[in-house]
Protein backbone atom coordinates (compact mmCIF):
# COMPACT_ATOMS: atom_id res chain seq x y z
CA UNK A 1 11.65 -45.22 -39.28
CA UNK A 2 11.47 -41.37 -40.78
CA UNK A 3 8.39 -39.75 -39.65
CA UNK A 4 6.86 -38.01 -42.19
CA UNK A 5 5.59 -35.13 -40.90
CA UNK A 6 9.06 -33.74 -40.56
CA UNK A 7 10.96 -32.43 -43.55
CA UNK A 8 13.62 -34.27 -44.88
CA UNK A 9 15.91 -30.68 -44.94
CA UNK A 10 14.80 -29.34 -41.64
CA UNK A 11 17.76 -29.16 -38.93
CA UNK A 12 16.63 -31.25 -36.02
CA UNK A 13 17.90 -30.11 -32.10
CA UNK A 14 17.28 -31.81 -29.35
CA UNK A 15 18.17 -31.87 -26.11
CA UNK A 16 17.30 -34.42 -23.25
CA UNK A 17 18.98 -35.69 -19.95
CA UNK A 18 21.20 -38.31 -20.82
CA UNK A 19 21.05 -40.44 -17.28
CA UNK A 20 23.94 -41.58 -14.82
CA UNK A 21 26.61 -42.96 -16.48
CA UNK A 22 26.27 -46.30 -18.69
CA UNK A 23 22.91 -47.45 -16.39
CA UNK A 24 20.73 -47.31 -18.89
CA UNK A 25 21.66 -50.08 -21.02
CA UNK A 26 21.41 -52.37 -18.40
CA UNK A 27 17.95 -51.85 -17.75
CA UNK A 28 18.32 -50.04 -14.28
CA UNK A 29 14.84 -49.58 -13.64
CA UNK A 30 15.41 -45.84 -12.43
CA UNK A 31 15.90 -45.21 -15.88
CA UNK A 32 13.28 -47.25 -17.49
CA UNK A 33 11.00 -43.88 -19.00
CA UNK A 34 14.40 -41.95 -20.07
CA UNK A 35 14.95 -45.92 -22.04
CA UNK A 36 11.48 -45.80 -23.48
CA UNK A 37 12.07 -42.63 -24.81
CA UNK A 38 15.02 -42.74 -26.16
CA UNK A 39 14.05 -45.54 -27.83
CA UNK A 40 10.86 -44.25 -29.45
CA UNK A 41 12.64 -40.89 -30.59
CA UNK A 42 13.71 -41.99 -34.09
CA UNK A 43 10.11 -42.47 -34.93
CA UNK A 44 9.47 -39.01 -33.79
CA UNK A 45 12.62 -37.97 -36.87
CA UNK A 46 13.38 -38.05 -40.27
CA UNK A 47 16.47 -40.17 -40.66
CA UNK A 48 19.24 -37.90 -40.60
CA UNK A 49 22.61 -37.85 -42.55
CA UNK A 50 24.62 -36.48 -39.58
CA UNK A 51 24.42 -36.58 -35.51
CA UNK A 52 26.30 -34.11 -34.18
CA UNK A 53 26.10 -34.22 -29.99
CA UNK A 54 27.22 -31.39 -27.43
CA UNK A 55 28.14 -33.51 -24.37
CA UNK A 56 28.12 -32.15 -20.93
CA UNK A 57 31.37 -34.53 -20.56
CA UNK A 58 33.34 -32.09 -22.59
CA UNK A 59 34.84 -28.90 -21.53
CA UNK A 60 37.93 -27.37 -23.76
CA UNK A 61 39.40 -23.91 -23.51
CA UNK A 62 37.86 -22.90 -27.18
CA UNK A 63 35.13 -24.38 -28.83
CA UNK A 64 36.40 -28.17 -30.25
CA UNK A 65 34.60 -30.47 -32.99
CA UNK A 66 36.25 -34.21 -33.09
CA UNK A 67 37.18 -35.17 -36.56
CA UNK A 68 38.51 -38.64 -35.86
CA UNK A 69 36.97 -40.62 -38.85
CA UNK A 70 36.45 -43.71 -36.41
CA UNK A 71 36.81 -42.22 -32.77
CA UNK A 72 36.99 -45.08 -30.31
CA UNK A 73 35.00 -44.53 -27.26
CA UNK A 74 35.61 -43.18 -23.77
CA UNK A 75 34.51 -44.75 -20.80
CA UNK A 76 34.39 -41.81 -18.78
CA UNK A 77 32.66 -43.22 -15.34
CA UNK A 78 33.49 -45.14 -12.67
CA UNK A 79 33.23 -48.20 -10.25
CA UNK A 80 30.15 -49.41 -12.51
CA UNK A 81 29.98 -53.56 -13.76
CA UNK A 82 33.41 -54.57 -16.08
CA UNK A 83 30.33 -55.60 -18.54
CA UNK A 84 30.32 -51.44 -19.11
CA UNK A 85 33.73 -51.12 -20.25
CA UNK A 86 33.26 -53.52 -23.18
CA UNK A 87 30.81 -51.59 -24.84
CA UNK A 88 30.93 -51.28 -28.45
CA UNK A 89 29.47 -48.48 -30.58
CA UNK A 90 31.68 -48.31 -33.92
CA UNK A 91 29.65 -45.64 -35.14
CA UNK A 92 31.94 -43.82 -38.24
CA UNK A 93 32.81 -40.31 -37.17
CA UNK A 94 32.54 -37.19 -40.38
CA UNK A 95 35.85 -35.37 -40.55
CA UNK A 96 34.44 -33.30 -43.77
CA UNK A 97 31.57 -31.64 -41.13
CA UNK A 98 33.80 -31.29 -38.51
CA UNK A 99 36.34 -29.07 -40.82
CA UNK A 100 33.70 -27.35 -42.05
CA UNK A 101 32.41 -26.35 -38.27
CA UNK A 102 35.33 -25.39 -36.94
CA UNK A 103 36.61 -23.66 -40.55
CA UNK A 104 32.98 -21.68 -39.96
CA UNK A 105 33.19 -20.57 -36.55
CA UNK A 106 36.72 -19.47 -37.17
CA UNK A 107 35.40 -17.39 -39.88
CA UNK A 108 32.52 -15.78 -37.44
CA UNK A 109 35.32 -14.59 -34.96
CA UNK A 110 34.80 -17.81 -32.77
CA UNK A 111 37.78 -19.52 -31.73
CA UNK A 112 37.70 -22.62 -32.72
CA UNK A 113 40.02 -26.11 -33.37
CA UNK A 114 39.89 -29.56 -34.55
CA UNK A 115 40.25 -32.35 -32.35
CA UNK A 116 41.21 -36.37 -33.89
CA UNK A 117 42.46 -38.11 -31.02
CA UNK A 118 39.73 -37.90 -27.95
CA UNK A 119 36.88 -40.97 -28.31
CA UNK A 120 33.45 -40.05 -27.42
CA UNK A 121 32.07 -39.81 -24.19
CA UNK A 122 28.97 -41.70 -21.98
CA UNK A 123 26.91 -38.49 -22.77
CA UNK A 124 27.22 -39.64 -26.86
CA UNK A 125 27.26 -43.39 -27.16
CA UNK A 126 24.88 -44.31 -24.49
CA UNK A 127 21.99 -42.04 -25.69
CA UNK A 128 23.11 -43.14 -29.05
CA UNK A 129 23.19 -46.98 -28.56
CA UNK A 130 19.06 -46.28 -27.64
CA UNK A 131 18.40 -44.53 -30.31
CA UNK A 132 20.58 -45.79 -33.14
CA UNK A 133 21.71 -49.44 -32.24
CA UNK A 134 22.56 -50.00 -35.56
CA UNK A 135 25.33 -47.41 -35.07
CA UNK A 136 25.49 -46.30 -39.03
CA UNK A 137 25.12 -42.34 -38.87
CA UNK A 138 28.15 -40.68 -38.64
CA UNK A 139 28.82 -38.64 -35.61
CA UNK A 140 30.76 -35.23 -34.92
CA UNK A 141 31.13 -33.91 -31.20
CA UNK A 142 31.38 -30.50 -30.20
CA UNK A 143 32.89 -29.48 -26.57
CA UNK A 144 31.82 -26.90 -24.42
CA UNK A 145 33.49 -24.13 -23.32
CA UNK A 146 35.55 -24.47 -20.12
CA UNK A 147 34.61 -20.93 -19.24
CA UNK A 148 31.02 -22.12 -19.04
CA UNK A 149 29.87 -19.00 -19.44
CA UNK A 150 26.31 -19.01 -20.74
CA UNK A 151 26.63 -15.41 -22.92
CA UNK A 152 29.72 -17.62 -24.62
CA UNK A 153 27.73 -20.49 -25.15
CA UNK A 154 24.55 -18.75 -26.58
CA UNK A 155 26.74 -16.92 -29.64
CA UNK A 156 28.46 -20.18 -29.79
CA UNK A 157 24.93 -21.90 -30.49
CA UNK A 158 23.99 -19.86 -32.93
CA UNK A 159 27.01 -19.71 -34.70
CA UNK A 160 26.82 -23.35 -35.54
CA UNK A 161 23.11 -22.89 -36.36
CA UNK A 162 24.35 -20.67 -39.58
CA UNK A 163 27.09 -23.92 -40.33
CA UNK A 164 24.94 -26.72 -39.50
CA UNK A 165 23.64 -28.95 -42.66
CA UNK A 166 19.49 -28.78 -42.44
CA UNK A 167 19.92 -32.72 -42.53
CA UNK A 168 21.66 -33.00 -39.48
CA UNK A 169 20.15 -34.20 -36.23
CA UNK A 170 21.90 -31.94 -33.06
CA UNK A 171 22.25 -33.60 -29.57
CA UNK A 172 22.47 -31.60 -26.56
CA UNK A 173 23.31 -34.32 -24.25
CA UNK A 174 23.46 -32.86 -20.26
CA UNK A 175 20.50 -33.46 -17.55
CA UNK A 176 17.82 -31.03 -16.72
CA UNK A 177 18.77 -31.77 -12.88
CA UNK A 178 22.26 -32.28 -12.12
CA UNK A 179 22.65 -32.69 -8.06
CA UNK A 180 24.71 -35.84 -7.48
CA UNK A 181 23.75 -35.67 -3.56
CA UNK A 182 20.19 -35.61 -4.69
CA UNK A 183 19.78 -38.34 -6.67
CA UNK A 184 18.07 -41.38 -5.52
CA UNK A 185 20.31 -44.38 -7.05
CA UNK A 186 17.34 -46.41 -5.81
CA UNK A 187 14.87 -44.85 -7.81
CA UNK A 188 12.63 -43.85 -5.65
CA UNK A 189 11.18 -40.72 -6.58
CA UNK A 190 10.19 -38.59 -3.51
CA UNK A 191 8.09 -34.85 -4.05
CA UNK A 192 10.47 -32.39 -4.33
CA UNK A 193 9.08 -28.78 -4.99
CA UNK A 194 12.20 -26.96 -5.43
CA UNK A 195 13.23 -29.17 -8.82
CA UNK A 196 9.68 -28.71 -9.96
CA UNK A 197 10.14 -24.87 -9.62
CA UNK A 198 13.47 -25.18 -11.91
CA UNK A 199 11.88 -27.68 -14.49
CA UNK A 200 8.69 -25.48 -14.98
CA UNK A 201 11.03 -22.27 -15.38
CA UNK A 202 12.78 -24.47 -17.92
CA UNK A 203 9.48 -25.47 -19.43
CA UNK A 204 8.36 -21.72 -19.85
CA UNK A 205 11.72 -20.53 -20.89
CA UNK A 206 11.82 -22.77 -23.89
CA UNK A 207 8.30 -23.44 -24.74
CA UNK A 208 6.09 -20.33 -24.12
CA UNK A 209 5.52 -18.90 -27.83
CA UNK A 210 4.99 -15.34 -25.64
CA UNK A 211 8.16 -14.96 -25.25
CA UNK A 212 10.21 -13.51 -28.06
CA UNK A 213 13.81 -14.36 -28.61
CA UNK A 214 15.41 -11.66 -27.15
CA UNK A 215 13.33 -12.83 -23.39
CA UNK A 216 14.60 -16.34 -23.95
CA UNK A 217 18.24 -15.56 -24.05
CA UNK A 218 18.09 -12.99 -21.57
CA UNK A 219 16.90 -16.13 -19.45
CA UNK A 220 18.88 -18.34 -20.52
CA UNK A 221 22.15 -15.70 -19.53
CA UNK A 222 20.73 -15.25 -16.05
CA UNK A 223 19.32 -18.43 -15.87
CA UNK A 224 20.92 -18.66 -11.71
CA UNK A 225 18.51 -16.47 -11.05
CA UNK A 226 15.36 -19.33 -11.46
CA UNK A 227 13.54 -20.93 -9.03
CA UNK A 228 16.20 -23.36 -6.99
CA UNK A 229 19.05 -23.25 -10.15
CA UNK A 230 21.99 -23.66 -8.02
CA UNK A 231 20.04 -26.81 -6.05
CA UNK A 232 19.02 -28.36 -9.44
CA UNK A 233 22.77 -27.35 -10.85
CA UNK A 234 25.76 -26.62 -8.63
CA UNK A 235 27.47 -26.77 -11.45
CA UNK A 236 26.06 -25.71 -14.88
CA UNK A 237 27.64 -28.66 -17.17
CA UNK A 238 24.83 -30.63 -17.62
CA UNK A 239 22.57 -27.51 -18.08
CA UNK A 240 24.73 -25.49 -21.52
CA UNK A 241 24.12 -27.79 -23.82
CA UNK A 242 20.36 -26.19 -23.68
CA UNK A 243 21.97 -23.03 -24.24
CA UNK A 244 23.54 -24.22 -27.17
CA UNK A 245 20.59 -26.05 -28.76
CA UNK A 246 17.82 -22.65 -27.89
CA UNK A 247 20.50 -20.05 -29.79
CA UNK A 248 21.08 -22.96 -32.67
CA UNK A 249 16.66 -22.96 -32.71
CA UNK A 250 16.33 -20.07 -32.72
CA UNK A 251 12.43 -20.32 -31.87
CA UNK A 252 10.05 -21.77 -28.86
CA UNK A 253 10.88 -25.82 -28.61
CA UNK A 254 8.22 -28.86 -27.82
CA UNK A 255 8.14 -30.50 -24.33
CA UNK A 256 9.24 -33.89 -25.37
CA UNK A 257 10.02 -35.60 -21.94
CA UNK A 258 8.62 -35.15 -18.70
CA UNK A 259 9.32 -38.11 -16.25
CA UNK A 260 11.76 -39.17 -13.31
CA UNK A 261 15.37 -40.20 -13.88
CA UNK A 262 17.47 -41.57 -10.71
CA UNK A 263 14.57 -40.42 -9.18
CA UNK A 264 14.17 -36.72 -9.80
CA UNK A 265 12.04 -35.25 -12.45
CA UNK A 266 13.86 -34.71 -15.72
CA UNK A 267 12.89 -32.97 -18.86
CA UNK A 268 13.91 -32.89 -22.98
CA UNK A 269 12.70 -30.88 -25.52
CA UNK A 270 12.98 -31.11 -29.22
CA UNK A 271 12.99 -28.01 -31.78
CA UNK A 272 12.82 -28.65 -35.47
């Protein structure tokens, strides 16, 4: 269902925590509000023509866009139910937007190839079996950068702002807390002031309309230096896809989500 407050040509970014591997299609129940929402996004969207998803699963030397017209998937986790390697998502892939990304960056001085063998990873098909079931919208994937270097990352986002079709939807798929040791695979969600610290600096650093453009990026590059960033990420994977969706934005995003995941609070936010 479109929702009609959005325009039908207005670029829609998002990015949101994507959960621990495939759990959340089998209705773990630590992952119950990420499912919810997930599931109630398309109503917050217009339908779009295109989904194209940064996954924190992907790291290449130079920036790479998979142009496989029906790119099998990758099950990219381990020691999980055999049921979760016999998932099916035969969503077609878009080889024209793909050459025209990388063909773009090329052209902006951005190093940049085209990938047709890889399948997607967990980080695309799960969030993408919640939202789109049907699995009908064609779907490009963009690495990161194995440099992870958040500068890198920021000129890469905006870069593929100036490329990206206003009818595509963009997925930043990573986790606002990333600390494998500090998850509770439980699900029991225990106070824990030092993630709050990192999520509000997140909320602020995205959201605040007071801060110009040129304050977000400049947190966003020394984004170690927030409130308990190298607890919340010790390493910054699951956090660059933000980078990439803020520089694509280009403006202050919404607090979408706001909720516990694997037991620690998680956040998503949605710019369009």
């Amino acid at each position: 269902m479109n929702n009609p407050s959005v325009p039908q040509d207005t670029l829609q970014i998002l990015y949101f925590s994507h959960g621990g591997g495939p759990l959340p299609i089998f209705a773990d129940a630590s992952h119950q509000a990420m499912v919810e929402f997930m599931r109630r996004l398309p109503a917050q969207l217009h339908q779009p023509q295109a989904v194209v998803v940064i996954s924190a699963h992907w790291e290449a030397p130079v920036a790479t866009v998979l142009g496989h017209p029906h790119p099998h998937l990758l099950y990219d986790y381990y020691g999980f139910p055999e049921a979760a390697y016999r998932l099916s998502y035969p969503v077609p892939g878009h080889p024209t937007l793909a050459n025209q990304l990388v063909q773009g960056l090329t052209r902006r001085g951005i190093p940049a190839r085209l990938e047709v063998d890889r399948g997607l990873d967990h980080g695309v098909f799960i969030p993408l079996m919640l939202m789109y079931p049907e699995a009908q919208i064609p779907v490009v994937q963009v690495s990161l950068l194995a440099s992870l270097d958040p500068v890198a990352h920021l000129a890469l986002g905006q870069a593929l702002g100036e490329l990206m079709p206003k009818h595509t939807l963009v997925l930043g798929s990573g986790f606002s807390f990333h600390n494998l040791q500090a998850f509770s695979w439980s699900g029991e969600r225990t106070p824990d002031p030092a993630n709050d610290a990192f999520q509000d600096w997140l909320i602020t650093t995205v959201c605040d309309p007071c801060l110009d453009q040129q304050e977000r990026r400049q947190r966003l590059i020394n984004w170690t230096q927030a409130p308990s960033a190298r607890y919340c990420h010790p390493r910054e994977e699951h956090l660059l896809p933000l980078h990439l969706c803020g520089a694509m934005a280009r403006q202050p995003g919404r607090l979408v989500f706001d909720d516990a995941i694997l037991g620690k609070r998680g956040v998503a936010f949605l710019w369009t």
